[in-house]
C-alpha atoms as a PDB file:
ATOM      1  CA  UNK A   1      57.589  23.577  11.019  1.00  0.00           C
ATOM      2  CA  UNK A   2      59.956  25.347  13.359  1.00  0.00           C
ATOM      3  CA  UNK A   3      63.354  25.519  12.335  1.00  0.00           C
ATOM      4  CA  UNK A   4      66.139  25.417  15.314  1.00  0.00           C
ATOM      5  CA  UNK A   5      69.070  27.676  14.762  1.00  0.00           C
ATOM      6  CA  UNK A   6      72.582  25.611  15.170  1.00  0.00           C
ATOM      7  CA  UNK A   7      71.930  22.991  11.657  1.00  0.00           C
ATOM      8  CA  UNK A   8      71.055  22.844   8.490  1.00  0.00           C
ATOM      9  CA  UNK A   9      67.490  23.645   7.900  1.00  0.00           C
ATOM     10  CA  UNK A  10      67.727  21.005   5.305  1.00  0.00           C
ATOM     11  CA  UNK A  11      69.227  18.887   7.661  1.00  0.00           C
ATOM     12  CA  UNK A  12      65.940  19.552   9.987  1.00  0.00           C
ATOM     13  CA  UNK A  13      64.042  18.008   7.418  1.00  0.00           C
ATOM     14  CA  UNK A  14      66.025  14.885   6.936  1.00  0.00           C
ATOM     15  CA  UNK A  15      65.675  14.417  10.253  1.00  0.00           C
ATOM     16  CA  UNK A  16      61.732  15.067  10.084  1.00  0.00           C
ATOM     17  CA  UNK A  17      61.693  12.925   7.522  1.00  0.00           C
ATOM     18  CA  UNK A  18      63.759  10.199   8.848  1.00  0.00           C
ATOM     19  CA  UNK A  19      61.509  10.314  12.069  1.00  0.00           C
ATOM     20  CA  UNK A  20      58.813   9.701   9.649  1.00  0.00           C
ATOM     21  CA  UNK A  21      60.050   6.809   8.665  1.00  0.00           C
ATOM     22  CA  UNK A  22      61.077   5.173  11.917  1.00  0.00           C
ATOM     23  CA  UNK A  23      57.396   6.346  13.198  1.00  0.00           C
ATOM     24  CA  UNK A  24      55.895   3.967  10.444  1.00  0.00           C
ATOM     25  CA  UNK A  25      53.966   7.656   9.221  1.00  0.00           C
ATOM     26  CA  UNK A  26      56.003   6.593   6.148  1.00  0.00           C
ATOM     27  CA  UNK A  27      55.898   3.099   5.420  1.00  0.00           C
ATOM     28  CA  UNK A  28      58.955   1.321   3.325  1.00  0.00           C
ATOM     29  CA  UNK A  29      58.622   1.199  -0.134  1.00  0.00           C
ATOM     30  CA  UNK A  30      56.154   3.795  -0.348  1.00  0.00           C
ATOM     31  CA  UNK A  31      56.130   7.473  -1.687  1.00  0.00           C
ATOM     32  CA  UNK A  32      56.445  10.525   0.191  1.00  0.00           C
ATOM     33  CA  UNK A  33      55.637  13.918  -0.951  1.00  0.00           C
ATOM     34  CA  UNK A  34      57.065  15.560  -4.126  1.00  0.00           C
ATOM     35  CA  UNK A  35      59.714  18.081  -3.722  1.00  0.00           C
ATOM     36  CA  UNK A  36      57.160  20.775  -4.560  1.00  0.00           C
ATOM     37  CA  UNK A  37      54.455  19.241  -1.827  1.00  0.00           C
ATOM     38  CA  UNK A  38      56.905  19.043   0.989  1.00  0.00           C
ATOM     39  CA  UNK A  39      57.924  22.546  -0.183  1.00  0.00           C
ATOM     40  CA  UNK A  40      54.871  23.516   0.592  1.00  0.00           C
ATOM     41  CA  UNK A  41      54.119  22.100   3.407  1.00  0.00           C
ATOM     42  CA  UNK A  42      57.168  22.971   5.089  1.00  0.00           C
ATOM     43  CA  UNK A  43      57.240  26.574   3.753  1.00  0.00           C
ATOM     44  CA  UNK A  44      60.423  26.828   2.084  1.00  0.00           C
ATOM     45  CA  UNK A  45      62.163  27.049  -0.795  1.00  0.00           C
ATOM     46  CA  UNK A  46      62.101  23.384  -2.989  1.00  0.00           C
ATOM     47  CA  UNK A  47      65.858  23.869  -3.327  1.00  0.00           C
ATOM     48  CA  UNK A  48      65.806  22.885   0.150  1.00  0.00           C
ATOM     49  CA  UNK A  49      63.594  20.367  -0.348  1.00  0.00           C
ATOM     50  CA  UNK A  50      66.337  19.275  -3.063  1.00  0.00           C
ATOM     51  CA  UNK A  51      69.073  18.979  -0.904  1.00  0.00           C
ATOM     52  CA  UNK A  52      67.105  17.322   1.685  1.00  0.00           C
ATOM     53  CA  UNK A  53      66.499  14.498  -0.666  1.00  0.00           C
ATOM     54  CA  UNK A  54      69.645  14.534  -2.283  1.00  0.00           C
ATOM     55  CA  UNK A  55      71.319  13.512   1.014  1.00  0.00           C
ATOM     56  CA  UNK A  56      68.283  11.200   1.776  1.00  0.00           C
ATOM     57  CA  UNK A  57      69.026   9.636  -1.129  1.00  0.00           C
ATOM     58  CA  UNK A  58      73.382   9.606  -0.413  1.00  0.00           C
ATOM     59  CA  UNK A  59      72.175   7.784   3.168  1.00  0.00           C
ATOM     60  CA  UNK A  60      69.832   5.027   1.285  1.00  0.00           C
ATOM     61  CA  UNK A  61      66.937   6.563   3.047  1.00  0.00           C
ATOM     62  CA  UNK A  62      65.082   7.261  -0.597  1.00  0.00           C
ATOM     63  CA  UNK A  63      64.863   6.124  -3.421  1.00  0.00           C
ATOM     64  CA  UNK A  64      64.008   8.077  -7.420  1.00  0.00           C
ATOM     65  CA  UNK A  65      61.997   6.054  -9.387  1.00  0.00           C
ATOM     66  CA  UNK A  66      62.345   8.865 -12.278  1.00  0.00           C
ATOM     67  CA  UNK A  67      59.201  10.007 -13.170  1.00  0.00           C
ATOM     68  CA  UNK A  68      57.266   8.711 -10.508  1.00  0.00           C
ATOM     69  CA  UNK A  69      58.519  10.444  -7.948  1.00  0.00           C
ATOM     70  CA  UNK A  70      60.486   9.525  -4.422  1.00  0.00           C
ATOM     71  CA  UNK A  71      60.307   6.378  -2.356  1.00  0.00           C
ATOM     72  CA  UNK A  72      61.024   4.959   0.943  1.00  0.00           C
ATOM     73  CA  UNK A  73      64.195   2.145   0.732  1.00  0.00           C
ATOM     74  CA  UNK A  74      62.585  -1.176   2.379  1.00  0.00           C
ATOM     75  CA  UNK A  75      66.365  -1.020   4.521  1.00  0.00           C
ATOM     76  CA  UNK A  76      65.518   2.225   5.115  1.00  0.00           C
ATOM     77  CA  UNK A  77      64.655   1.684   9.051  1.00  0.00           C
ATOM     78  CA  UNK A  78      67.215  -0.473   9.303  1.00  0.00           C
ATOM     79  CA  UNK A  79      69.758   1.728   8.322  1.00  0.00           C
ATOM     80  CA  UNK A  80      68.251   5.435   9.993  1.00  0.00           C
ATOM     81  CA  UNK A  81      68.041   3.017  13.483  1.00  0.00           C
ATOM     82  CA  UNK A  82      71.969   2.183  12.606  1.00  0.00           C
ATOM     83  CA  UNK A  83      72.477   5.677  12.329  1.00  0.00           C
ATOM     84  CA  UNK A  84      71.224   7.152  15.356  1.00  0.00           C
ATOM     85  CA  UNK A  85      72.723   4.359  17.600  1.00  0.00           C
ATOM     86  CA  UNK A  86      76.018   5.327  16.166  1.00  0.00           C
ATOM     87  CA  UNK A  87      75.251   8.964  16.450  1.00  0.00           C
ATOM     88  CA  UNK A  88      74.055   8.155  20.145  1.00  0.00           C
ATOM     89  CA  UNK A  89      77.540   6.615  20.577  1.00  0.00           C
ATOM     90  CA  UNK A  90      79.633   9.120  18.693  1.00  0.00           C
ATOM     91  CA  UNK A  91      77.914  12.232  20.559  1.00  0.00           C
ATOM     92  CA  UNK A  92      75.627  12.110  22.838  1.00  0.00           C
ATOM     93  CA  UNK A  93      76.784   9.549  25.802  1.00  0.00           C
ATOM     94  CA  UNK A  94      80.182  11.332  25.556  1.00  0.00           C
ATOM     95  CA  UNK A  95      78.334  15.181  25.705  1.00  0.00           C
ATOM     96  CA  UNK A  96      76.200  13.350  28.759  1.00  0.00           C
ATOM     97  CA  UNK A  97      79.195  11.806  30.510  1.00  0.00           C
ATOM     98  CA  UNK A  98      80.935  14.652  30.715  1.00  0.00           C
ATOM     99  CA  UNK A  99      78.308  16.739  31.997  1.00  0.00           C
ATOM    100  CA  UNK A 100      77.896  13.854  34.696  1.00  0.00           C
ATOM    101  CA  UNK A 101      81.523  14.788  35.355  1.00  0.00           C
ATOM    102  CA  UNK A 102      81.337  18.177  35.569  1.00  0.00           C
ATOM    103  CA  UNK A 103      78.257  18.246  38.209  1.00  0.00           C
ATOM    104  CA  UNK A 104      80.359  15.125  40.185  1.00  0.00           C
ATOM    105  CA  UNK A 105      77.728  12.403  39.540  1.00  0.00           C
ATOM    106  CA  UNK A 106      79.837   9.011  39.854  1.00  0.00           C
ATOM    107  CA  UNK A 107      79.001   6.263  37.632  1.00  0.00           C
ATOM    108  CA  UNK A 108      77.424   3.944  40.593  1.00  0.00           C
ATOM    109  CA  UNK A 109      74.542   7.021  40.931  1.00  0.00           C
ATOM    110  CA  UNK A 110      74.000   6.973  37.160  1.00  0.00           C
ATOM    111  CA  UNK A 111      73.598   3.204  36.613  1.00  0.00           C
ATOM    112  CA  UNK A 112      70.988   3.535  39.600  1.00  0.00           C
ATOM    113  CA  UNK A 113      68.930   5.956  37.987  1.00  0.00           C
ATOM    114  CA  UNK A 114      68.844   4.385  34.616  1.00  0.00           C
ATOM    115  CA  UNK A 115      67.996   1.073  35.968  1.00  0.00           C
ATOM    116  CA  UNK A 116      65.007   3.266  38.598  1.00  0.00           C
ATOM    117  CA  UNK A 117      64.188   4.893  35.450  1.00  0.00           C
ATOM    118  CA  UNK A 118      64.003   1.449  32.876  1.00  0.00           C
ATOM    119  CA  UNK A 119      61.891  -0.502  35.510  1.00  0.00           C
ATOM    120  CA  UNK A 120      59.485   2.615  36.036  1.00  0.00           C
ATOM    121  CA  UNK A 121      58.495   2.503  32.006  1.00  0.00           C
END
């Protein structure tokens, strides 16, 4: 994997991870790797790996069944989907709004193009 300067390389793989999840590639209720596997995979350190889990695990994304290892929350969808609509909210349609603003696009030319670009899907 190719980590993005700007956030948290453990961060990167929550969101990896989290994509995962939404992508069905991990499946509620089941496992995902072991710290040490995902480690491996991903080419760092398991500390990271650690962390990444350990706020997985503070956003009811995972569960640890101890000494079985770490496992998908059935709400887990649920609650990443919840996330990234707020996040969408919070961040992005404000950074996009402005930058509407700042290149003079009025509101009537954006609706347009998101309704030309919903009926083209």
């Amino acid at each position: 994997m190719e980590f993005q300067n700007g956030k948290s390389i453990f961060l990167q793989i929550a969101d990896t991870i989290t994509d995962k999840v939404i992508s069905g590639e991990f499946q509620a209720g089941t496992k995902i790797p072991s710290v040490r596997e995902l480690a491996a995979e991903m080419g760092v350190n398991p500390n990271t790996i650690m962390r990444t889990y350990s706020e997985l695990q503070s956003m009811q994304i995972i569960e640890n069944k101890r000494g079985i290892g770490y496992f998908v929350n059935p709400e887990a969808p649920r609650i990443i989907l919840e996330n990234k609509r707020q996040e969408f909210f919070e961040k992005i349609l404000p950074e996009f709004v402005r930058h509407a603003e700042v290149l003079g696009i009025p509101s009537n030319d954006l609706k347009k193009h998101i309704e030309n670009f919903n009926s083209a899907k």
